[in-house]
C-alpha atoms as a PDB file:
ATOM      1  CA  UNK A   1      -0.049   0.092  20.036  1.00  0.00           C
ATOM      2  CA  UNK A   2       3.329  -0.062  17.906  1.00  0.00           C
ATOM      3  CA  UNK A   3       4.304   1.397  14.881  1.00  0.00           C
ATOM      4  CA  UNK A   4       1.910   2.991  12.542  1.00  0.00           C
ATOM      5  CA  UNK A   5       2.276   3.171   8.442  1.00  0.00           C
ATOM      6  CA  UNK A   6      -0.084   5.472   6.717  1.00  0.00           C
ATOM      7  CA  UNK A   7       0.163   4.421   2.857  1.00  0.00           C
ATOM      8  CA  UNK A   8      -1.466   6.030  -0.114  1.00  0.00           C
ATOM      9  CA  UNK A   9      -1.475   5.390  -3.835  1.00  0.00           C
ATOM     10  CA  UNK A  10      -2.407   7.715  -6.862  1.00  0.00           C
ATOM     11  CA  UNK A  11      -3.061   8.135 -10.509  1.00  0.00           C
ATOM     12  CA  UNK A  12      -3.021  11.457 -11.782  1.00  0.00           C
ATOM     13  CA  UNK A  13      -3.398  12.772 -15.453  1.00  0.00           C
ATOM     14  CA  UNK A  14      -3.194  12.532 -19.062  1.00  0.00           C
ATOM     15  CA  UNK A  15      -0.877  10.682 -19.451  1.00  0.00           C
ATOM     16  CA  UNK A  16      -1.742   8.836 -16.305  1.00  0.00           C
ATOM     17  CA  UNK A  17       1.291   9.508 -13.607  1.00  0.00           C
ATOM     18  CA  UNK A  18       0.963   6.861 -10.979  1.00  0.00           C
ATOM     19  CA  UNK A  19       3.021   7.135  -7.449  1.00  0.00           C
ATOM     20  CA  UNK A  20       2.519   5.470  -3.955  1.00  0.00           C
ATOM     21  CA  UNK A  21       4.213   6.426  -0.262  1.00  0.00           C
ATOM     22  CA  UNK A  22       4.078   5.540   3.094  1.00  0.00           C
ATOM     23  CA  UNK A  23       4.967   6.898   6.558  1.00  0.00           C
ATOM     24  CA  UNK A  24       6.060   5.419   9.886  1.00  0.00           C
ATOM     25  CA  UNK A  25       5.431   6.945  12.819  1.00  0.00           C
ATOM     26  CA  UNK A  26       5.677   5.947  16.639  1.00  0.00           C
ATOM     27  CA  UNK A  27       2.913   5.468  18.919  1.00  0.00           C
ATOM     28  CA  UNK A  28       3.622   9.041  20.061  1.00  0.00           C
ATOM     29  CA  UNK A  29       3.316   9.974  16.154  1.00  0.00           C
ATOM     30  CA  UNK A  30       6.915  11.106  15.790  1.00  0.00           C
ATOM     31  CA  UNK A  31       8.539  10.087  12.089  1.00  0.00           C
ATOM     32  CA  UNK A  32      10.705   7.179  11.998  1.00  0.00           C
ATOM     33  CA  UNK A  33      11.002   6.645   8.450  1.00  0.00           C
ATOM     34  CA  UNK A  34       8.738   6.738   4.695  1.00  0.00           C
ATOM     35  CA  UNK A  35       8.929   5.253   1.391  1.00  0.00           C
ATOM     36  CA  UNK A  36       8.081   6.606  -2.021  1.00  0.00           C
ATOM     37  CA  UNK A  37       7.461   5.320  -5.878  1.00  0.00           C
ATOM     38  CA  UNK A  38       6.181   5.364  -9.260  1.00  0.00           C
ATOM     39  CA  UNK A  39       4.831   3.080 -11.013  1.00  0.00           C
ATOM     40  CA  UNK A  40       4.803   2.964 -14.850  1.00  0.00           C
ATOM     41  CA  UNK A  41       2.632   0.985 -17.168  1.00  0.00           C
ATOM     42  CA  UNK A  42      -0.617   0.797 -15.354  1.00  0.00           C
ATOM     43  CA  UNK A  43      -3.926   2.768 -14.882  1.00  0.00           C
ATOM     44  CA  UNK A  44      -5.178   0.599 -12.185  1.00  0.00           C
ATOM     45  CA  UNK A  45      -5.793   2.222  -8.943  1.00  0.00           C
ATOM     46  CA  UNK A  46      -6.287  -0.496  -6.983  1.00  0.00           C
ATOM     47  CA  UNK A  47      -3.370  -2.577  -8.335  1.00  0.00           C
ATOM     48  CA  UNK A  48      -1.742   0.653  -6.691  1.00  0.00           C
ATOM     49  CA  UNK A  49      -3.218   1.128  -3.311  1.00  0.00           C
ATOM     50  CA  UNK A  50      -2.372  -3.011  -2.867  1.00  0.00           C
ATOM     51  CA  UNK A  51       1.229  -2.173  -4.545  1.00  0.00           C
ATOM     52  CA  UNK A  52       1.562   0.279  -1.772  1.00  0.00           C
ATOM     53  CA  UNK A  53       0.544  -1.770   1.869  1.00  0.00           C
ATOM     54  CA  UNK A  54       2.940  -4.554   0.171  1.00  0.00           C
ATOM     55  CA  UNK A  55       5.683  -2.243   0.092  1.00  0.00           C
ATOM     56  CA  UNK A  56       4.965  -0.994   3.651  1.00  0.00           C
ATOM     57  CA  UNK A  57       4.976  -4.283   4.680  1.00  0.00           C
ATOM     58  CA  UNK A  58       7.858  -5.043   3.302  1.00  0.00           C
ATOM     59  CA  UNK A  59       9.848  -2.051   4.739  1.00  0.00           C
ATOM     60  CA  UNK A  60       8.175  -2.553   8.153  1.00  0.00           C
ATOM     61  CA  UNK A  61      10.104  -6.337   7.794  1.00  0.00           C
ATOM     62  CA  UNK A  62      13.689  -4.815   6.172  1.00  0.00           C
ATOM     63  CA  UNK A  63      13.502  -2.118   9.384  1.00  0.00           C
ATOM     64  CA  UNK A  64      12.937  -4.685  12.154  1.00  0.00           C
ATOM     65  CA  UNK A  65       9.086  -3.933  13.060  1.00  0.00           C
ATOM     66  CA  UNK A  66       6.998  -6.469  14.611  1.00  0.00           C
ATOM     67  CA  UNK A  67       4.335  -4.698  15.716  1.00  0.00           C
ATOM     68  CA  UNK A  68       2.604  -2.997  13.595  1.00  0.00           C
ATOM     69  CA  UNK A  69      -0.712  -1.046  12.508  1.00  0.00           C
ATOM     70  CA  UNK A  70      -1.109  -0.528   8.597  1.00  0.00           C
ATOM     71  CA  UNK A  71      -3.828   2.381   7.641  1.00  0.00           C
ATOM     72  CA  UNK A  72      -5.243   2.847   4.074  1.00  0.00           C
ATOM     73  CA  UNK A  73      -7.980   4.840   2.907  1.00  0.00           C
ATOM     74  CA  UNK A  74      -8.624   1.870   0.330  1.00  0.00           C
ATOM     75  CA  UNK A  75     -11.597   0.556   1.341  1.00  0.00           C
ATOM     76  CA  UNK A  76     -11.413  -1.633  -1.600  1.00  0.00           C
ATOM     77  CA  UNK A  77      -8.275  -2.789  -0.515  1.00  0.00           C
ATOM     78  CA  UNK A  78      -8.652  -3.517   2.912  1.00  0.00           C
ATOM     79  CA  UNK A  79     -11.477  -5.755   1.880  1.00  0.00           C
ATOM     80  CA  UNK A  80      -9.450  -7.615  -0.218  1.00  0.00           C
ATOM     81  CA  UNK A  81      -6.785  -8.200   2.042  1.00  0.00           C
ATOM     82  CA  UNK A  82      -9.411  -9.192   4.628  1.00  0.00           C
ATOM     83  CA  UNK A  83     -10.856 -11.802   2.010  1.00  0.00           C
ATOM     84  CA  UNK A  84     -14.465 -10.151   1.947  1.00  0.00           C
ATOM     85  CA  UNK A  85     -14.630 -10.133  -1.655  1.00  0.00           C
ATOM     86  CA  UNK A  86     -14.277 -13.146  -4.037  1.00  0.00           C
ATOM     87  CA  UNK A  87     -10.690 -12.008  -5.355  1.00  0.00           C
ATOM     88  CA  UNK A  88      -7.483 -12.481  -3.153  1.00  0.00           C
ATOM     89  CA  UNK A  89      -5.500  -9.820  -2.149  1.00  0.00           C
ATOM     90  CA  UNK A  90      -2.457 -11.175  -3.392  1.00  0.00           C
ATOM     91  CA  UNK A  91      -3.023 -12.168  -6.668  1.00  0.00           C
ATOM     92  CA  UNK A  92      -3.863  -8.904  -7.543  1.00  0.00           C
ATOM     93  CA  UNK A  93      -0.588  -7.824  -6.087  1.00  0.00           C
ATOM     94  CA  UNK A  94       1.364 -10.534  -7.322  1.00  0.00           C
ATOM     95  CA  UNK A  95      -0.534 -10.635 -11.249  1.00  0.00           C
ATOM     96  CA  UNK A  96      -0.534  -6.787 -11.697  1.00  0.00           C
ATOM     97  CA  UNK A  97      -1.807  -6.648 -15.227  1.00  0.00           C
ATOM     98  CA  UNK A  98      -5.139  -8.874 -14.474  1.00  0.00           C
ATOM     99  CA  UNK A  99      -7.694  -6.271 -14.713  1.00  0.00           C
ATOM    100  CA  UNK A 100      -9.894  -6.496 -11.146  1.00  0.00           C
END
Protein backbone atom coordinates (compact mmCIF):
# COMPACT_ATOMS: atom_id res chain seq x y z
CA UNK A 1 0.00 0.00 0.00
CA UNK A 2 1.22 3.73 -0.77
CA UNK A 3 -0.04 6.87 0.09
CA UNK A 4 -3.45 7.37 1.48
CA UNK A 5 -5.81 10.70 0.97
CA UNK A 6 -8.82 10.89 3.15
CA UNK A 7 -11.07 13.75 1.47
CA UNK A 8 -14.30 15.22 2.71
CA UNK A 9 -16.67 17.88 1.48
CA UNK A 10 -19.43 19.96 3.35
CA UNK A 11 -22.29 22.35 3.23
CA UNK A 12 -23.22 23.91 6.29
CA UNK A 13 -25.93 26.65 7.02
CA UNK A 14 -28.08 29.43 6.19
CA UNK A 15 -26.48 30.88 4.11
CA UNK A 16 -25.04 27.65 2.88
CA UNK A 17 -21.02 27.69 3.72
CA UNK A 18 -19.47 25.05 1.57
CA UNK A 19 -15.63 23.77 2.24
CA UNK A 20 -13.70 20.54 1.21
CA UNK A 21 -10.07 19.03 2.61
CA UNK A 22 -7.97 16.28 2.29
CA UNK A 23 -5.12 14.49 4.11
CA UNK A 24 -2.08 12.44 3.10
CA UNK A 25 -0.74 10.11 5.13
CA UNK A 26 1.95 7.24 4.74
CA UNK A 27 1.32 3.68 4.86
CA UNK A 28 2.45 3.90 8.50
CA UNK A 29 -0.34 6.80 8.82
CA UNK A 30 2.13 9.57 9.58
CA UNK A 31 1.03 13.20 7.84
CA UNK A 32 2.75 14.14 4.79
CA UNK A 33 0.72 16.89 3.67
CA UNK A 34 -3.43 18.27 3.34
CA UNK A 35 -5.35 20.60 1.33
CA UNK A 36 -8.25 22.85 2.18
CA UNK A 37 -11.15 25.11 0.35
CA UNK A 38 -14.31 26.83 -0.05
CA UNK A 39 -16.37 26.88 -2.47
CA UNK A 40 -18.86 29.71 -3.20
CA UNK A 41 -21.93 29.71 -5.34
CA UNK A 42 -23.24 26.24 -4.97
CA UNK A 43 -25.54 24.12 -2.68
CA UNK A 44 -24.68 20.92 -4.28
CA UNK A 45 -23.13 18.38 -2.11
CA UNK A 46 -22.13 16.12 -4.43
CA UNK A 47 -20.68 18.63 -6.93
CA UNK A 48 -18.52 19.01 -3.62
CA UNK A 49 -17.49 15.63 -2.49
CA UNK A 50 -16.38 15.10 -6.56
CA UNK A 51 -14.75 18.81 -6.30
CA UNK A 52 -12.81 17.38 -3.47
CA UNK A 53 -11.16 13.65 -4.81
CA UNK A 54 -10.30 15.96 -8.02
CA UNK A 55 -8.35 18.18 -5.98
CA UNK A 56 -6.67 15.28 -4.12
CA UNK A 57 -5.86 13.93 -7.19
CA UNK A 58 -4.51 16.68 -8.40
CA UNK A 59 -2.19 17.40 -5.39
CA UNK A 60 -1.25 13.69 -5.19
CA UNK A 61 0.15 14.52 -9.13
CA UNK A 62 1.78 18.30 -8.19
CA UNK A 63 3.60 16.25 -5.00
CA UNK A 64 5.05 13.36 -7.03
CA UNK A 65 2.66 10.35 -5.83
CA UNK A 66 2.17 7.41 -7.91
CA UNK A 67 0.77 5.19 -5.77
CA UNK A 68 -1.99 5.97 -4.29
CA UNK A 69 -5.30 5.01 -2.28
CA UNK A 70 -8.14 7.77 -2.37
CA UNK A 71 -10.96 7.26 0.56
CA UNK A 72 -14.36 9.11 0.56
CA UNK A 73 -17.28 8.58 2.56
CA UNK A 74 -19.31 9.57 -0.73
CA UNK A 75 -20.88 6.68 -1.61
CA UNK A 76 -22.54 8.62 -4.25
CA UNK A 77 -19.39 9.61 -5.47
CA UNK A 78 -17.44 6.68 -5.61
CA UNK A 79 -20.17 5.25 -7.74
CA UNK A 80 -19.90 7.79 -10.08
CA UNK A 81 -16.38 7.70 -10.51
CA UNK A 82 -16.68 3.91 -10.85
CA UNK A 83 -19.36 4.48 -13.72
CA UNK A 84 -22.23 2.51 -11.81
CA UNK A 85 -24.67 5.10 -12.36
CA UNK A 86 -25.81 6.58 -15.74
CA UNK A 87 -23.97 10.06 -15.12
CA UNK A 88 -20.08 10.38 -15.50
CA UNK A 89 -18.03 11.37 -12.88
CA UNK A 90 -16.44 14.01 -14.66
CA UNK A 91 -18.94 15.92 -16.12
CA UNK A 92 -20.29 16.61 -12.98
CA UNK A 93 -16.89 17.81 -11.96
CA UNK A 94 -16.08 19.50 -14.98
CA UNK A 95 -20.05 21.21 -15.56
CA UNK A 96 -20.50 22.22 -11.84
CA UNK A 97 -23.75 24.07 -12.17
CA UNK A 98 -25.72 20.99 -13.97
CA UNK A 99 -27.94 19.99 -11.24
CA UNK A 100 -27.31 15.88 -10.70
Amino acid sequence: MGTIVNVDGSCNGTPTRIGFGGLFRNNWGLFLSAFSGMISHSEDILMVELTTIYHGLHMAIDIGINDLDCYSDSLLSIHRIKGDTGHSALSCICNPHTKH
